[in-house]
Protein backbone atom coordinates (compact mmCIF):
# COMPACT_ATOMS: atom_id res chain seq x y z
CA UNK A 1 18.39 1.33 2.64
CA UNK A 2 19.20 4.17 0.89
CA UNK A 3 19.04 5.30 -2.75
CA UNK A 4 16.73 7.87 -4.84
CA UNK A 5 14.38 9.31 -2.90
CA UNK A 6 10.42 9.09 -4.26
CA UNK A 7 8.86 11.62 -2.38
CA UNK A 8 7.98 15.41 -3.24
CA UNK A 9 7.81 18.40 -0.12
CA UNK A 10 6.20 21.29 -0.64
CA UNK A 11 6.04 23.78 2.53
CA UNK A 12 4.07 27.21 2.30
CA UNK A 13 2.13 29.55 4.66
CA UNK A 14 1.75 26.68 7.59
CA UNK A 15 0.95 23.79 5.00
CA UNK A 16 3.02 20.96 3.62
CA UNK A 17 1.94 18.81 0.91
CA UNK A 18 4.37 15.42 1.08
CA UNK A 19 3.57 13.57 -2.59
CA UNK A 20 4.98 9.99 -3.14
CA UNK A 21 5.92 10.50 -6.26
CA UNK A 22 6.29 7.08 -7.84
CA UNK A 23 3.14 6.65 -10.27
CA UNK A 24 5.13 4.10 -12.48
CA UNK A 25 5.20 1.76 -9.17
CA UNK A 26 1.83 3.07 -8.08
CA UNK A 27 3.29 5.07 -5.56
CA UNK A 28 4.71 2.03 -4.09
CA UNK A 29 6.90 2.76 -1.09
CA UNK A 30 10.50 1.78 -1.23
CA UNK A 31 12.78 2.28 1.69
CA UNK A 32 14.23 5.55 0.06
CA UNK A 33 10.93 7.46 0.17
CA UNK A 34 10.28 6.08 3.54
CA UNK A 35 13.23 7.51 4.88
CA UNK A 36 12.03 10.93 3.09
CA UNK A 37 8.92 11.03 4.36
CA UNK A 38 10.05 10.29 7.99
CA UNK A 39 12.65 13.04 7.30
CA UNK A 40 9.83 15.40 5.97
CA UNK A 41 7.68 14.55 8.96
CA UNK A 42 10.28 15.60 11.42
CA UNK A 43 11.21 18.60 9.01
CA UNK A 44 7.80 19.83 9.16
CA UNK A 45 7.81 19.36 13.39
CA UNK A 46 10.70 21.83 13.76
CA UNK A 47 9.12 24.67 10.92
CA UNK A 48 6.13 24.45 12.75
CA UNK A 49 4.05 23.37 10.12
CA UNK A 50 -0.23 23.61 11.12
CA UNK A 51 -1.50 21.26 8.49
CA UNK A 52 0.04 17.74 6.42
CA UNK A 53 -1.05 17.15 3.01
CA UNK A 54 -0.13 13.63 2.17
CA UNK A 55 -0.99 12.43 -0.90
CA UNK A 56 0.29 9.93 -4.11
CA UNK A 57 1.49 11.36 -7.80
CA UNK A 58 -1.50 11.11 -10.57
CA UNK A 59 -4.95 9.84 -9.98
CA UNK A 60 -4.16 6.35 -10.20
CA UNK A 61 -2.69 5.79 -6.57
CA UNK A 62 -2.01 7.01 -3.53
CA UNK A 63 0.06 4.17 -2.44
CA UNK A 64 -0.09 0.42 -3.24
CA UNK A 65 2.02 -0.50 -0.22
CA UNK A 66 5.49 -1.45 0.14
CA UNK A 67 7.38 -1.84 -3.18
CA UNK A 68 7.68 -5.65 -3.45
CA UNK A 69 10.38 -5.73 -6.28
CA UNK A 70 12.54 -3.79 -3.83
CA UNK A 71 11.26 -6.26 -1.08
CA UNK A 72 11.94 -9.64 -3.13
CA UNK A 73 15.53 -8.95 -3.30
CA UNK A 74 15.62 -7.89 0.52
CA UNK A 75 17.47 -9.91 3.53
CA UNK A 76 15.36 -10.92 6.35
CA UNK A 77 16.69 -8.06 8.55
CA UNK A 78 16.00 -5.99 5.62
CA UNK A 79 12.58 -6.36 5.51
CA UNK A 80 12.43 -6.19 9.55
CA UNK A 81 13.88 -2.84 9.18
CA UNK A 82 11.13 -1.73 6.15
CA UNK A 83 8.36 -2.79 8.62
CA UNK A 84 10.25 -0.75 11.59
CA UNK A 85 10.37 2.11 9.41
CA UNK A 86 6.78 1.40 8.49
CA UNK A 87 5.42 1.53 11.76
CA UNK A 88 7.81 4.60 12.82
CA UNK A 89 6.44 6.97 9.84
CA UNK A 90 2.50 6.14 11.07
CA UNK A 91 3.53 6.65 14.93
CA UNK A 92 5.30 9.93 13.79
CA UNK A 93 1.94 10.97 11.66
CA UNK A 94 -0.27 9.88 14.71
CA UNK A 95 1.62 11.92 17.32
CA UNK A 96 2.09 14.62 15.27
CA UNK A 97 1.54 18.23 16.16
CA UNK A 98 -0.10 19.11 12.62
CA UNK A 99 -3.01 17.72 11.46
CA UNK A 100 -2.63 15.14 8.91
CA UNK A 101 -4.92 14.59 5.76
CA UNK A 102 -4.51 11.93 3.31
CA UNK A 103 -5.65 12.83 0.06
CA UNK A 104 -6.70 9.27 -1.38
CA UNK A 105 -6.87 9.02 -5.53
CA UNK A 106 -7.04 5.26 -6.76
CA UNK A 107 -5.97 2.44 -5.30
CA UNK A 108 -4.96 2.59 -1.26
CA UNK A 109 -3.65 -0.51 -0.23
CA UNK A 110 -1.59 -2.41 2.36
CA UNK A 111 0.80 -0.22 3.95
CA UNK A 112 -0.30 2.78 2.08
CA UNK A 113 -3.58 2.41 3.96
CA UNK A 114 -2.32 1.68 7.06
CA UNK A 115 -0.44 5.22 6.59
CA UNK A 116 -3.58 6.83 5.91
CA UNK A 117 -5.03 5.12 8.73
CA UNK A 118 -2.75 7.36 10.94
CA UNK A 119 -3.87 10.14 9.46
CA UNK A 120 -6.27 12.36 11.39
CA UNK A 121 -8.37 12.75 8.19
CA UNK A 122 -9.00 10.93 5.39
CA UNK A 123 -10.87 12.02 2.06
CA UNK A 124 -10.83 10.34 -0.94
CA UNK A 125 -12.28 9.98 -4.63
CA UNK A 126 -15.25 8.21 -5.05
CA UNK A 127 -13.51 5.08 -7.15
CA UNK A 128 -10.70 4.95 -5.04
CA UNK A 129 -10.09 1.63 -4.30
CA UNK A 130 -8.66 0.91 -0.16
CA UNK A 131 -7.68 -2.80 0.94
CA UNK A 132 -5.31 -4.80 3.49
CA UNK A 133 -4.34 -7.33 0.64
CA UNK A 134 -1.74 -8.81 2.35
CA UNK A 135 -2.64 -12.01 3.79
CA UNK A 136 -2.98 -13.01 0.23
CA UNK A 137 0.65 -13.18 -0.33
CA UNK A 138 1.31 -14.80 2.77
CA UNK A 139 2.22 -11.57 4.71
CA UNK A 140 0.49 -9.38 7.78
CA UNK A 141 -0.48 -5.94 8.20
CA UNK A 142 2.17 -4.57 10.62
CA UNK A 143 2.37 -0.65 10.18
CA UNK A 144 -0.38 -0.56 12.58
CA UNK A 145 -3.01 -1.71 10.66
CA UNK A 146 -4.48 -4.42 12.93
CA UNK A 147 -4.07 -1.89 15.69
CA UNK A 148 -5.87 1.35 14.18
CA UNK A 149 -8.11 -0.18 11.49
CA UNK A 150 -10.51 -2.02 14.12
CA UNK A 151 -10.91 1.56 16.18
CA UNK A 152 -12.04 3.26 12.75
CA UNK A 153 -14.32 0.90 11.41
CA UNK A 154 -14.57 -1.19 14.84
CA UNK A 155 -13.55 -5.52 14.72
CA UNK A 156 -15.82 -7.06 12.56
CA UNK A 157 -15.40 -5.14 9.54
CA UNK A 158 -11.21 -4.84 10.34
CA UNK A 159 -11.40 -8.81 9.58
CA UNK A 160 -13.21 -8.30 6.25
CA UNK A 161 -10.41 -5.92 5.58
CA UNK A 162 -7.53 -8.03 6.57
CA UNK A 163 -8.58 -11.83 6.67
CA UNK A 164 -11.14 -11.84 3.84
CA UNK A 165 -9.08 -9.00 1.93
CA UNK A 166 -12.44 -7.06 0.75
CA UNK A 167 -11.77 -4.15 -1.25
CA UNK A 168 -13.73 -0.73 -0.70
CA UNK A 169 -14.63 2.15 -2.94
CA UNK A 170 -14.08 5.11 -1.73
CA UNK A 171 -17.94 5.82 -1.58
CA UNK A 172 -18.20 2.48 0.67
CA UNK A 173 -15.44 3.67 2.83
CA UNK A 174 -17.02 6.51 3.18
CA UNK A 175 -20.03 4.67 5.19
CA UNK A 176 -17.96 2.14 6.59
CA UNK A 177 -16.47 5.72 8.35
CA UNK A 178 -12.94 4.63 6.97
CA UNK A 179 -12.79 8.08 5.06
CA UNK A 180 -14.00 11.05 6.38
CA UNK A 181 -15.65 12.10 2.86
CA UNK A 182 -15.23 10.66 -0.42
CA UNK A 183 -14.88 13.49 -3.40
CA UNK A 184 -15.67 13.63 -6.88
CA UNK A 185 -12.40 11.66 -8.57
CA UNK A 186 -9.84 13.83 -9.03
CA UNK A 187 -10.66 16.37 -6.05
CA UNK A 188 -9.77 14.86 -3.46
CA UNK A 189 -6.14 16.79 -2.99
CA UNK A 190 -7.73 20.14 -3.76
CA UNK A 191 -10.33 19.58 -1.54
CA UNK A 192 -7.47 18.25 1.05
CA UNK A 193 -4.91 21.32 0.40
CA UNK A 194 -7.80 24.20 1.07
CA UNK A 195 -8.92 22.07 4.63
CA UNK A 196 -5.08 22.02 5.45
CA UNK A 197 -5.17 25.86 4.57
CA UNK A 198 -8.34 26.64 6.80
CA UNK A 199 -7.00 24.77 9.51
CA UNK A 200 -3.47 26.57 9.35
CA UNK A 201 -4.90 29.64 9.70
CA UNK A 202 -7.59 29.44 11.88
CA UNK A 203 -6.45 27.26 14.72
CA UNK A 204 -3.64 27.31 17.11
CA UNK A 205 -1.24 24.91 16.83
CA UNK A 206 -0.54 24.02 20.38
CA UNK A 207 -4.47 23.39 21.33
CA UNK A 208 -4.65 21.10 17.83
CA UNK A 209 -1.55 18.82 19.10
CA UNK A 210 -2.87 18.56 23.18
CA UNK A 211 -5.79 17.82 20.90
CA UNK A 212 -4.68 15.44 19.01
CA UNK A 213 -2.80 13.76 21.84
CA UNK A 214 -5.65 13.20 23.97
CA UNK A 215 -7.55 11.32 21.37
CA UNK A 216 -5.45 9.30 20.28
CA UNK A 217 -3.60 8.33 24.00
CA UNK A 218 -7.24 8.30 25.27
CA UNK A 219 -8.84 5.64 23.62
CA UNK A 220 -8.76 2.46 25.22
CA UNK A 221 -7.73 3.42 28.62
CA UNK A 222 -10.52 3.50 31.40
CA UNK A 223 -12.71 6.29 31.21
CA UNK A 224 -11.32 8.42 34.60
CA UNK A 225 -8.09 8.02 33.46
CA UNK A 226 -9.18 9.77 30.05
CA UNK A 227 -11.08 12.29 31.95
CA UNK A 228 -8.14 12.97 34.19
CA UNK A 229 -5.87 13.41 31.18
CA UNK A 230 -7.92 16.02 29.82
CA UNK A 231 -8.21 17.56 32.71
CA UNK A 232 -4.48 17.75 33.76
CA UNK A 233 -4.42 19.29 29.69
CA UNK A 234 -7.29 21.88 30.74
CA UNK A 235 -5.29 22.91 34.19
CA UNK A 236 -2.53 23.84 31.27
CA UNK A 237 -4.30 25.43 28.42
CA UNK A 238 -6.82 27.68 30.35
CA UNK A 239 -3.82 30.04 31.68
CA UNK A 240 -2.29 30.06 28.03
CA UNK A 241 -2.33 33.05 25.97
CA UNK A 242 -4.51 30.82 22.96
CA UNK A 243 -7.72 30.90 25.48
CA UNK A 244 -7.11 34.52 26.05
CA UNK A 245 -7.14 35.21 22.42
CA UNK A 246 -10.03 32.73 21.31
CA UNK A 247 -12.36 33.81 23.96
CA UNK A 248 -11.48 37.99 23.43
CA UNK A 249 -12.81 37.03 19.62
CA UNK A 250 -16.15 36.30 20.60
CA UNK A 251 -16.18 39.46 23.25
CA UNK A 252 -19.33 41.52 22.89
């Protein structure tokens, strides 16, 4: 599983940007860059990093899914272990203590969406072009795509995604509310990098990740239980020296 890696880290004032750099392959993921962008992931968890740019090299992709040249001449196991590693990077973006934004350009597709549908943000160019295309060639989504795609865009429109394969723009992902906003093409990192910027200076890091944590652990289970985890969060947070500091800001 290892080899040259595909991926590009940046990390300055709070923000990373993570590129897959691979625009010959569209950005396709081979195990390589997998392993570097787990490894960036978990870099950027120790340096305290406030904000995740992730994004694809060029305009013409942001990832077209595994590489399946690199997959055809896999083992069984081998291919177990790509879809381990798969579902390992989106739990790592998912739990992560920075906010995540993928920057979408072009097409989005299999596992490259179900990355970005870790993500706690999504924005993307207009003519960007998002699909679970999979099922097509006789495989599944299984980086969490049948798991997180149906709580974005809710079951019905999840099995136009995975069982029909219908492909979105980025303007129809937009109202499906599988993006957050779709961009003029070409913007959409820009437009991702300055958000990442804003948010890694202006909020605390520790009250983003309880955030984070309680949305994402909170869906699903009954409704007390939700409301008792954010309250057993609240007993925490309200002693913490970020309250003191957020509420002294709007002091008279």
């Amino acid at each position: 599983m290892s080899g040259e890696s595909g991926l590009e880290a940046a990390f300055e004032s709070g923000v990373a940007k993570l590129m897959i750099a691979r625009e010959r392959r569209r950005n396709a993921l081979d195990d390589a860059t997998m392993e570097a962008l787990r490894d960036a992931l978990i870099r950027a968890k120790r340096e305290s990093i406030g904000a995740i740019v992730l994004c694809g090299e060029g305009t013409k992709a942001f990832c077209a899914g595994s590489d399946l040249k690199e997959m055809a001449e896999q083992s069984y196991d081998e291919r177990l272990m790509h879809t381990e590693l798969g579902q390992e990077i989106g739990d790592l973006i998912e739990a992560h203590p920075a906010v995540v934004i993928a920057a979408i350009e072009g097409y989005c597709l299999g596992g490259g969406l179900e990355i970005a549908s870790a993500c706690d943000y999504r924005i993307a160019g207009r003519s960007a072009v998002l699909g679970l295309p999979e099922v097509a060639i006789n495989a599944l989504p299984s980086w969490g795509g049948t798991v997180r795609i149906p709580r974005i865009v809710g079951v019905g429109r999840a099995r136009e995604l995975v069982i029909f394969g219908r492909m979105l723009s980025g303007a129809e992902a937009e109202q499906w509310g599988l993006v957050a906003r779709a961009v003029d093409d070409g913007a959409a990192v820009n437009e991702a990098m300055e958000l990442a910027r804003q948010i890694a200076s202006g909020h605390d890091r520790r009250t983003v990740s309880i955030a984070k944590h309680l949305l994402s652990f909170g869906y699903g289970i009954p409704a007390r239980s939700g409301r008792h985890l954010e309250y057993l969060a609240d007993m925490n947070q309200l002693g913490s020296d970020a309250v003191e500091q957020g509420v002294a800001r709007y002091k008279s």
